[in-house]
Protein backbone atom coordinates (compact mmCIF):
# COMPACT_ATOMS: atom_id res chain seq x y z
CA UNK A 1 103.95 78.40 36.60
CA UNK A 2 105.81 79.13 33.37
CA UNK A 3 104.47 82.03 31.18
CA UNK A 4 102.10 81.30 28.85
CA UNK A 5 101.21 82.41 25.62
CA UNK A 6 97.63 81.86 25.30
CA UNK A 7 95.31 84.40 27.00
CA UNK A 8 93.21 82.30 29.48
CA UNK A 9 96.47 80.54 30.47
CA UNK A 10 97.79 84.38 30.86
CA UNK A 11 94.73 85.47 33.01
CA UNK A 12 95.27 82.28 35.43
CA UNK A 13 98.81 83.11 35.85
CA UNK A 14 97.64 86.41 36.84
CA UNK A 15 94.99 85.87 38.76
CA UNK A 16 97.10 83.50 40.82
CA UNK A 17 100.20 85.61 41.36
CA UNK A 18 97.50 88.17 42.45
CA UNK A 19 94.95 86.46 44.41
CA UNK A 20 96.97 83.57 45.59
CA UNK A 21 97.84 84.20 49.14
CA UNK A 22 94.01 85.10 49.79
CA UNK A 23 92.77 81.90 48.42
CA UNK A 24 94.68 80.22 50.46
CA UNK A 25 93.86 82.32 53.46
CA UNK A 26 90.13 81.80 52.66
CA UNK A 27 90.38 77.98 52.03
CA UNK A 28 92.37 77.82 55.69
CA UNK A 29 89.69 79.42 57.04
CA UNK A 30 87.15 77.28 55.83
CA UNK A 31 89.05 73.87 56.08
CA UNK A 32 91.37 75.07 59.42
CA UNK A 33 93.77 72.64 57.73
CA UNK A 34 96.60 74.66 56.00
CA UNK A 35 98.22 72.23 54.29
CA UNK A 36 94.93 71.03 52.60
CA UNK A 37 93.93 74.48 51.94
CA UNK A 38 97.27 75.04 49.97
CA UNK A 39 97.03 71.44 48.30
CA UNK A 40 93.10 72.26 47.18
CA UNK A 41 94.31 75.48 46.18
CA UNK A 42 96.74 73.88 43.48
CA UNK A 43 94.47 71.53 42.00
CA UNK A 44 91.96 74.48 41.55
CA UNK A 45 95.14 75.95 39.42
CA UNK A 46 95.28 73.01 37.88
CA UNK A 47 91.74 73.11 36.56
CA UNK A 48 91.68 76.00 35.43
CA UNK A 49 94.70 75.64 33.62
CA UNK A 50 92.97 73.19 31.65
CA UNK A 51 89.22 74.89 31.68
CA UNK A 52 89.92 78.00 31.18
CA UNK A 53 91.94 77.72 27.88
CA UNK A 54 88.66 75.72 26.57
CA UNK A 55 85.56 77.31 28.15
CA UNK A 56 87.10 80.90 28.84
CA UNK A 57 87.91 83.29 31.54
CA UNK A 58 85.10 82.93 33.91
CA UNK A 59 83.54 86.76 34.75
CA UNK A 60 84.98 86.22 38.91
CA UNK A 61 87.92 84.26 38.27
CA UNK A 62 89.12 84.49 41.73
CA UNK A 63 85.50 83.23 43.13
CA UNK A 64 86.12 80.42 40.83
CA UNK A 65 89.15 79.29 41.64
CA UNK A 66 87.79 79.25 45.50
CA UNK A 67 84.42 77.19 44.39
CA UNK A 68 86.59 74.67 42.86
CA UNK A 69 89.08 74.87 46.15
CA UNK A 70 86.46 73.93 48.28
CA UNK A 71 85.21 71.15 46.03
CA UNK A 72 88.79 69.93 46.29
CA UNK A 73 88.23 70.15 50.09
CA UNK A 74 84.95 68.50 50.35
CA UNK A 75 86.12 65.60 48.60
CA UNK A 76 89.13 65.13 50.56
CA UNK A 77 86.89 65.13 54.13
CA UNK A 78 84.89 62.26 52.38
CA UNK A 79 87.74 60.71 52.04
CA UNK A 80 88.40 61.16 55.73
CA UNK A 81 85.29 58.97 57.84
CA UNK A 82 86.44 60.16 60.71
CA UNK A 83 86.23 63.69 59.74
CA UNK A 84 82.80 63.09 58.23
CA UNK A 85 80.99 65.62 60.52
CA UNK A 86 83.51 68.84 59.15
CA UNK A 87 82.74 67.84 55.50
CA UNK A 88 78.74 67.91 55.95
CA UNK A 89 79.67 71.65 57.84
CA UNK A 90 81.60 72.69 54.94
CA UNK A 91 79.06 71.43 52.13
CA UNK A 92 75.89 72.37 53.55
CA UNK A 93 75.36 75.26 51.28
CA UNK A 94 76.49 73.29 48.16
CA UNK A 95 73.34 71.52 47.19
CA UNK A 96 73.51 68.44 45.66
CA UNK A 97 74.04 67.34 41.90
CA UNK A 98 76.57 69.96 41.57
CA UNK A 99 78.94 69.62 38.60
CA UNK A 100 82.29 68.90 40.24
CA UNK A 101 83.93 71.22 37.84
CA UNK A 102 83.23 73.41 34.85
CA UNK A 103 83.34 77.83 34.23
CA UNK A 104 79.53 78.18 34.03
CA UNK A 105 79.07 76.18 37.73
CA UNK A 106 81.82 77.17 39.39
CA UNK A 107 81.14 81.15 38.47
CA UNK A 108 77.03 80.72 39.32
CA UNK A 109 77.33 78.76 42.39
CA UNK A 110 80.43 81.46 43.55
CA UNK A 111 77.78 84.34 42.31
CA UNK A 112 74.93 82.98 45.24
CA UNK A 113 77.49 82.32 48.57
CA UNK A 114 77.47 84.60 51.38
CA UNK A 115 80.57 82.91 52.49
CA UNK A 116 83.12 81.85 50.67
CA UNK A 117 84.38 85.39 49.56
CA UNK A 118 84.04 88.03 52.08
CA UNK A 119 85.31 90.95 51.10
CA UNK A 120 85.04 92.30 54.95
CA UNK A 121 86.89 89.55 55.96
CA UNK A 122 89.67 88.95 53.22
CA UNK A 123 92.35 91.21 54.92
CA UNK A 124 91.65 89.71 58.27
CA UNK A 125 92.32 85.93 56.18
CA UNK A 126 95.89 87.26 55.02
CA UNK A 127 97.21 88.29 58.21
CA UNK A 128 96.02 85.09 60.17
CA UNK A 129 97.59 83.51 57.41
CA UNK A 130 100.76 84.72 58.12
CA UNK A 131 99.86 84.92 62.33
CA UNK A 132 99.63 80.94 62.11
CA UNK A 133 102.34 80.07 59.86
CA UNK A 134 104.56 82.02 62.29
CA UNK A 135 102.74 80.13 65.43
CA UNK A 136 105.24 78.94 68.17
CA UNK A 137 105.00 75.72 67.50
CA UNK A 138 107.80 75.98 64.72
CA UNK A 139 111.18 77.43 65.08
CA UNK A 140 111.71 80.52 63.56
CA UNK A 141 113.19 79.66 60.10
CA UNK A 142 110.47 77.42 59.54
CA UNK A 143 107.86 79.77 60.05
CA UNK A 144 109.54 82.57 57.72
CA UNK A 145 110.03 79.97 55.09
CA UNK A 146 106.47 78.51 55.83
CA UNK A 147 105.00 82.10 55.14
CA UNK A 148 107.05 83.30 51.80
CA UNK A 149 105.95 79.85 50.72
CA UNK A 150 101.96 80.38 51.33
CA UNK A 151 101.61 84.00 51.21
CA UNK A 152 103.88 85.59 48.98
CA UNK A 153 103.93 82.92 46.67
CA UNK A 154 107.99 82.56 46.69
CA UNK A 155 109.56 79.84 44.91
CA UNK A 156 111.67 77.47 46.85
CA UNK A 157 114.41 78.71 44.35
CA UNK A 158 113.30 82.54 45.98
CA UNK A 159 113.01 81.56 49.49
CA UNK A 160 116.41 79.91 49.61
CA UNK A 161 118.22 82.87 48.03
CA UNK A 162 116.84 85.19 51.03
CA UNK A 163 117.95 82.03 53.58
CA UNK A 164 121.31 82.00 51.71
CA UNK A 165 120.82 78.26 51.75
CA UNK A 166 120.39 75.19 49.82
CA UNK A 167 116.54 74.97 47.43
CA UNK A 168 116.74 71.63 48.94
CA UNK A 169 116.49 72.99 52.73
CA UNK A 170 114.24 75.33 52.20
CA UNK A 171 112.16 72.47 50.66
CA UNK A 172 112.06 71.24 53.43
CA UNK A 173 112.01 73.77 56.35
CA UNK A 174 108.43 74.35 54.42
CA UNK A 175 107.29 70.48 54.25
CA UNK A 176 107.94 70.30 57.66
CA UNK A 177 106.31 73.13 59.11
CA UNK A 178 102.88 72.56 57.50
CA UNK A 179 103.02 68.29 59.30
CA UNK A 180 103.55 70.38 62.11
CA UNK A 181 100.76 72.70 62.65
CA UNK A 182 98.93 69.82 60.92
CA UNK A 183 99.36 67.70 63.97
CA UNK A 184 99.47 70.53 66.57
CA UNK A 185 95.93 71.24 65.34
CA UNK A 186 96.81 75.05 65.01
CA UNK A 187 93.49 77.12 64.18
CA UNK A 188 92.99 79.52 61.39
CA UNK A 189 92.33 82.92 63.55
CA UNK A 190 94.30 86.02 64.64
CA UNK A 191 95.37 85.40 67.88
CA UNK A 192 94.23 86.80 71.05
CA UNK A 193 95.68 90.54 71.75
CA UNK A 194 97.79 89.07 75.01
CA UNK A 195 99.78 86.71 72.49
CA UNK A 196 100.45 89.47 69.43
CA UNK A 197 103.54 90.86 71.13
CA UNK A 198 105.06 87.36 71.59
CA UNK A 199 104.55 86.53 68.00
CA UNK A 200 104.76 89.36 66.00
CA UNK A 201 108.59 89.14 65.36
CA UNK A 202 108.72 86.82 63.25
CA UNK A 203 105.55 88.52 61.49
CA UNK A 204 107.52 91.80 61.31
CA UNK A 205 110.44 89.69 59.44
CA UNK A 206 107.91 87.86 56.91
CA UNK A 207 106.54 91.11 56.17
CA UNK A 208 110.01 92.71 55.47
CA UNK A 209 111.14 89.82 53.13
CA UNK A 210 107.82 89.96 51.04
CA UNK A 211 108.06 94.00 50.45
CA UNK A 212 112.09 93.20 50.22
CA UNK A 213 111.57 90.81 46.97
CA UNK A 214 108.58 93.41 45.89
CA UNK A 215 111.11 96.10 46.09
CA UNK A 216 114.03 94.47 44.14
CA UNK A 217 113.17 91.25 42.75
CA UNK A 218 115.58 88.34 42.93
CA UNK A 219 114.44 86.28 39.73
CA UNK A 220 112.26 86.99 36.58
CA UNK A 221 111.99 89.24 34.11
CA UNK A 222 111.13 92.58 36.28
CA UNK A 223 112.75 94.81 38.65
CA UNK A 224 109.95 96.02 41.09
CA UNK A 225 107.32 93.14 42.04
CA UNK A 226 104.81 96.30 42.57
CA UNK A 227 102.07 93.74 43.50
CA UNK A 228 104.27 92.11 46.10
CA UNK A 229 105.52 95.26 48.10
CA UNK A 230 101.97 96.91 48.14
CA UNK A 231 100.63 93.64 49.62
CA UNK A 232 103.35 93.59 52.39
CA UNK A 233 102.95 97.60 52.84
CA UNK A 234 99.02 96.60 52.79
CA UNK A 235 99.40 94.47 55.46
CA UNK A 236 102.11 96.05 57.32
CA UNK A 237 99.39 98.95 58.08
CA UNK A 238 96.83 96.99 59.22
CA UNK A 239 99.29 95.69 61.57
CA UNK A 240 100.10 98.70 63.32
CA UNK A 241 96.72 98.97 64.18
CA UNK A 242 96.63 95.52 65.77
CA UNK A 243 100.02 96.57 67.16
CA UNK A 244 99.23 99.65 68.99
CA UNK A 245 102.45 101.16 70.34
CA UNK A 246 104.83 98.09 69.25
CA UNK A 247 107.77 100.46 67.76
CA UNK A 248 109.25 98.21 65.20
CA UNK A 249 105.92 97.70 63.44
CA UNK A 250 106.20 101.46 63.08
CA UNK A 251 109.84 101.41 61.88
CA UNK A 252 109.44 98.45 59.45
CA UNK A 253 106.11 100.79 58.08
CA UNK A 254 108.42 103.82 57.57
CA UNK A 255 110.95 101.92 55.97
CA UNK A 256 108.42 100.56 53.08
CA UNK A 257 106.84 104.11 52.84
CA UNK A 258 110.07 105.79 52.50
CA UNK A 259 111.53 103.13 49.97
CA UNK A 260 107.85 102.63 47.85
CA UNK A 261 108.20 106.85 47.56
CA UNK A 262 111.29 106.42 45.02
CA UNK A 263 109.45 103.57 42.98
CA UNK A 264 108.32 106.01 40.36
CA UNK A 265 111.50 106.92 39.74
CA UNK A 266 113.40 104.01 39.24
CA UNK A 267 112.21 102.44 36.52
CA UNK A 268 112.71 104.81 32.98
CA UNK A 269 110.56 105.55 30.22
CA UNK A 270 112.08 102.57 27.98
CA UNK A 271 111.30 100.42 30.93
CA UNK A 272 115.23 100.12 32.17
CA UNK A 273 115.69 100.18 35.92
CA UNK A 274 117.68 103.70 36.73
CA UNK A 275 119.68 103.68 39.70
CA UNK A 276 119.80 106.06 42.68
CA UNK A 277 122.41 108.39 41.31
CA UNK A 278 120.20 109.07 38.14
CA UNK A 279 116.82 108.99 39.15
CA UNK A 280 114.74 112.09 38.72
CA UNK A 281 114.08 112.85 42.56
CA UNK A 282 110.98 114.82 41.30
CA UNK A 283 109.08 112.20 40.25
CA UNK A 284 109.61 110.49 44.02
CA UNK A 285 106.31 109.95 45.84
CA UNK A 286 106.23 113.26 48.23
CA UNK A 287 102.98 111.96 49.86
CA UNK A 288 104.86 108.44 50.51
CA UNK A 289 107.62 110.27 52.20
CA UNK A 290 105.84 111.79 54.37
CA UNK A 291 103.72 109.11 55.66
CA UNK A 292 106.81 107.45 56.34
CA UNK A 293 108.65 110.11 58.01
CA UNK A 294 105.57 110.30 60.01
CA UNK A 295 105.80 106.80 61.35
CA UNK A 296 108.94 106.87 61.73
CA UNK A 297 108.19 109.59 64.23
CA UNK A 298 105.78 107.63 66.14
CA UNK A 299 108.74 104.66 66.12
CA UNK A 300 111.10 107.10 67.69
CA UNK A 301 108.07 108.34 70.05
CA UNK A 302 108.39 105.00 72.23
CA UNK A 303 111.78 106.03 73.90
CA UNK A 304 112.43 102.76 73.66
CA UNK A 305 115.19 103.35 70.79
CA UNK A 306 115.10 102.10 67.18
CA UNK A 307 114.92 98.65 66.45
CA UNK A 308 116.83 96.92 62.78
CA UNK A 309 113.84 98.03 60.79
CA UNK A 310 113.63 101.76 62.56
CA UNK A 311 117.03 101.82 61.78
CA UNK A 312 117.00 101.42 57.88
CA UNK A 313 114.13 103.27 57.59
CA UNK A 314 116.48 106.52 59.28
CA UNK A 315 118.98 105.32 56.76
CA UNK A 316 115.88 105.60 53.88
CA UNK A 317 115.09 109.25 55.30
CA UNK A 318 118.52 110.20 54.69
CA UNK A 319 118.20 109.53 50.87
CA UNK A 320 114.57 110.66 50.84
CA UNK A 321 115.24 114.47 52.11
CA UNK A 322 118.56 115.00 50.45
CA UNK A 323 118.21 116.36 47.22
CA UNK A 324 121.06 114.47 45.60
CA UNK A 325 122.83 111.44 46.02
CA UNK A 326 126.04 114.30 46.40
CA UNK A 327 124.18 116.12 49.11
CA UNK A 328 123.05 113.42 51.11
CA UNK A 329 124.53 112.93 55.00
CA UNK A 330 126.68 110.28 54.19
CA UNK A 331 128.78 110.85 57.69
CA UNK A 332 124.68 110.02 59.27
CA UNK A 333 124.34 107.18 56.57
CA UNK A 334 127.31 105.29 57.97
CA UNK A 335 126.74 105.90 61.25
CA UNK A 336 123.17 104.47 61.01
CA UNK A 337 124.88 101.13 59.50
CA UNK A 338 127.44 101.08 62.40
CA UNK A 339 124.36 101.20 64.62
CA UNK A 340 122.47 98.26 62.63
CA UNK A 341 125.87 96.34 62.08
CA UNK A 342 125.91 96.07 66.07
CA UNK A 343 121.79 95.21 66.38
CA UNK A 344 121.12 93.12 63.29
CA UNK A 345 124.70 92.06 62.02
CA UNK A 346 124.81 90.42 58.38
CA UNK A 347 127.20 90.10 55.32
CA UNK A 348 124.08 92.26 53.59
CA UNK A 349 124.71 95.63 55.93
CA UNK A 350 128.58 95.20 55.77
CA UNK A 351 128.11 95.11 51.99
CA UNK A 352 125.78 98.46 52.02
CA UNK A 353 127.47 100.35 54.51
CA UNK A 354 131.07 99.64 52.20
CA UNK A 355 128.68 101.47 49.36
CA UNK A 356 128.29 104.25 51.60
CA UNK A 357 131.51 104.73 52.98
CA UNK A 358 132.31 104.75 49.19
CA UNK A 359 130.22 107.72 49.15
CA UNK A 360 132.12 109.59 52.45
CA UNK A 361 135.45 108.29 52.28
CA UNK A 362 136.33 106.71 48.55
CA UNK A 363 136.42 103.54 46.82
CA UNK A 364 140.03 102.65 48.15
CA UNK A 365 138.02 102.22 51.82
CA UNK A 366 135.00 101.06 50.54
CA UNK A 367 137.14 98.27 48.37
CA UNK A 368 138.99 96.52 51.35
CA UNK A 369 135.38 96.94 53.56
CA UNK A 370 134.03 94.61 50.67
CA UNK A 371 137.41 92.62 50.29
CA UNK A 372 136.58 91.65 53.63
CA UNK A 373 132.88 90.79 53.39
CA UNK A 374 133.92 88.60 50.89
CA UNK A 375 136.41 86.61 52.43
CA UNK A 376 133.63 85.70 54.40
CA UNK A 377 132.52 83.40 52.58
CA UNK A 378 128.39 84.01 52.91
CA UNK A 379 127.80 85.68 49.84
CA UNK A 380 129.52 83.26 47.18
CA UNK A 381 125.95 83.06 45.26
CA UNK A 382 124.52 86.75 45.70
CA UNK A 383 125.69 88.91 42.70
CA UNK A 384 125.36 92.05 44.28
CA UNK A 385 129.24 91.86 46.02
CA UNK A 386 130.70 91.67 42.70
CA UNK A 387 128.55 94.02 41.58
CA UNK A 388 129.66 96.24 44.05
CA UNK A 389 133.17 95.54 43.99
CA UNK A 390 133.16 96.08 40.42
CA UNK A 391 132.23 99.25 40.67
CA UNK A 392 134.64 100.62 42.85
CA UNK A 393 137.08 99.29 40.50
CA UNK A 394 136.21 100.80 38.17
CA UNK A 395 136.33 104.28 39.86
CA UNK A 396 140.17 103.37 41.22
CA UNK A 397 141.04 102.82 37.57
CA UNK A 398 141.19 98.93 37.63
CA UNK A 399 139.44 98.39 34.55
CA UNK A 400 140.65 94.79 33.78
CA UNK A 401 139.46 93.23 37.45
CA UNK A 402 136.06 95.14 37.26
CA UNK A 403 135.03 93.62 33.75
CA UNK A 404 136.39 90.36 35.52
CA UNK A 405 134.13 91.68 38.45
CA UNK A 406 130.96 92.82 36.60
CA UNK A 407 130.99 89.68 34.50
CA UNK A 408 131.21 87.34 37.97
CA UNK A 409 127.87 89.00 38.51
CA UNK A 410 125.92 88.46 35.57
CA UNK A 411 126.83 85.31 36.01
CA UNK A 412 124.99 85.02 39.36
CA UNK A 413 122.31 87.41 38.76
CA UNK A 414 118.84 85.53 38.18
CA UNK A 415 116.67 88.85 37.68
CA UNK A 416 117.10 90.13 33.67
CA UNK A 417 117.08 93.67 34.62
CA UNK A 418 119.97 92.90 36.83
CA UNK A 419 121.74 91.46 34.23
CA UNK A 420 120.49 94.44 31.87
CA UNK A 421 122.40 96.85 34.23
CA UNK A 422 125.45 94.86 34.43
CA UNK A 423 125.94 94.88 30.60
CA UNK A 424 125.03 98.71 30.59
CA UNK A 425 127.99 99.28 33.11
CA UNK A 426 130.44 96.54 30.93
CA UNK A 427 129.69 98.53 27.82
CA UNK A 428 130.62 101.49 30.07
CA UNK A 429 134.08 99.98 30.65
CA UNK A 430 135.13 99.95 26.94
């Protein structure tokens, strides 16, 4: 949805980027179809994109957008004779005569269900959302795709950029996997506590990607997604109590403690993002740190050793205790990446550990570590390598190749504050 300039269209836009993933949840529920739940979903957005504008902001926008949803839904199990028997199930507390659409309904009806927004419930709707998009019925790109798509709300654009693949794949890894649990008849519930352990990997990786685009946002017009990392970190603890001992859930938990402690501090008072190196440690979130070092603890606790997320959130620990980007354990920092290099390999941790052996050893290392990431070949789109490789350039004194460097990445970089940063540090440059 583009941004709109009209207050109602404004409050639909945000009610949607909020609320989204537990309409859907709540329409799965009710439907146990998730396509149609995520189809009935949109043409409630589209309604109110028109209504709203006209008739105003109804006073539980969210319960509207779900009366309307399961109007959609009714009408589309009329359509279906043979599934007559679901849509007098699902309408039997609709009454009859019942405009189809319209802010005064939609909000009175929504004001009398017992139902159709339970907020007892609603948490339990978001994480079976993302239990039965990751079901074992589809391989395990489809289901991480399948989820960003339905739960975070991730454009294809988005969801492609975190693949490193083609908008057109991703398109359809996601069309895909909702015909498939379509036809495998998948239902909308958490799944029994014996088959958690089998499925929560590729829960654990959802998660991680929806607090990773929260955390540092790959398109738009801010830096932090706040909304998007606190529903992940949300989420994320109510998993560890499903989880019980399962260390990784506890790793990937102290990982998005430690890294939501230094959100404070990273965006400035004239709303420019501010960088590690120049953030005011003081105004990091002590309380944050310690609940992650704490579950971090209990990760380590399982003698079983750390697992990729464990891992980073050691590496996050290391930042979070030193009291300068100078005094930090660099030696430990590069260490830890050596470790998740061998566990987790990807052009992403060759790129950061180069950044930290920047930090131990010099650019002059650090440069031929990222030399060689790129002759890879895997991050020809991301604009962080020639971001980085810019800036040890720049330290080494090779002024002309990191302008050429830092302008490669503005280039590529699809977030504005991004691109804000990159013309700070070509100003820089003279």
């Amino acid at each position: 949805m583009t941004r709109a300039s009209n207050p109602a269209r404004q409050a639909v836009e945000a009610v949607w980027r909020i609320e989204s993933a537990r309409i859907v949840g709540a329409l799965a529920r009710y439907t146990g179809d998730l396509a149609l739940a995520e189809d009935v979903a949109q043409e409630a957005l589209a309604e109110a994109l028109v209504g709203w504008p006209r008739e105003g902001t109804p006073r539980d926008p969210a319960g509207w957008l779900l009366t309307v949803g399961r109007r959609r839904a009714i009408d589309a199990f009329r359509r279906r004779a043979a599934l007559e028997h679901r849509y007098a199930a699902l309408a039997h507390d609709l009454g009859e005569g019942g405009m189809s659409s319209g802010i005064g309904t939609a909000a009175t009806e929504h004001d009398g269900r017992d139902d159709l927004w339970d907020p007892d419930r609603i948490d339990d709707d978001v994480l079976a959302l993302i239990f039965i998009a990751c079901h074992p019925v589809l391989g395990r790109e489809a289901q991480v795709a399948l989820t960003l798509r339905v739960v975070a709300g991730l454009s294809s654009d988005e969801i492609a950029r975190a693949f490193l693949i083609p908008t057109a794949t991703a398109q359809a890894r996601i069309t895909r996997a909702k015909k498939t649990l379509t036809a495998a008849g998948v239902p909308f519930e958490l799944p029994p506590h014996e088959q958690r352990p089998a499925r929560l990997g590729p829960v654990l990786t959802v998660l991680y990607l929806v607090f990773t685009e929260g955390a540092s946002a790959s398109s738009g017009d801010e830096w932090i997604r706040v909304d998007l990392a606190r529903e992940a970190l949300r989420m994320t603890r109510v998993l560890t109590r499903l989880a019980g001992d399962a260390a990784e859930v506890h790793g990937l938990l102290a990982l998005m403690e430690l890294t939501a402690a230094r959100f404070p501090a990273r965006i400035g008072r004239d709303g420019l993002p501010v960088l590690l190196e120049d953030q005011d440690r003081r105004r990091w979130d002590v309380s944050a740190i310690r609940r992650g070092r704490a579950a971090l603890a209990t990760a380590q606790r399982t003698g079983r050793g750390l697992g990729p997320y464990g891992v980073q959130a050691a590496i996050a620990e290391c930042h979070a205790v030193a009291p300068s980007v100078g005094e930090t354990d660099w030696e430990r920092v590069v260490l830890l990446y050596d470790v998740l290099r061998r566990i987790a390999p990807s052009p992403v941790v060759d790129l950061n550990r180069a950044v930290a052996v920047a930090m131990l050893r010099g650019p002059a290392a650090a440069l031929a570590e990222v030399d060689a990431v790129a002759a890879g070949g895997r991050l020809t789109s991301s604009h962080q390598l020639p971001s980085v490789r810019g800036e040890l350039l720049a330290r080494l004194g090779r002024t002309d190749e990191a302008r050429d460097a830092f302008l490669l990445a503005h280039e590529r970089a699809e977030n504005a504050q991004d691109r804000a940063i990159l013309e700070r540090k070509l100003t820089a440059l003279g």
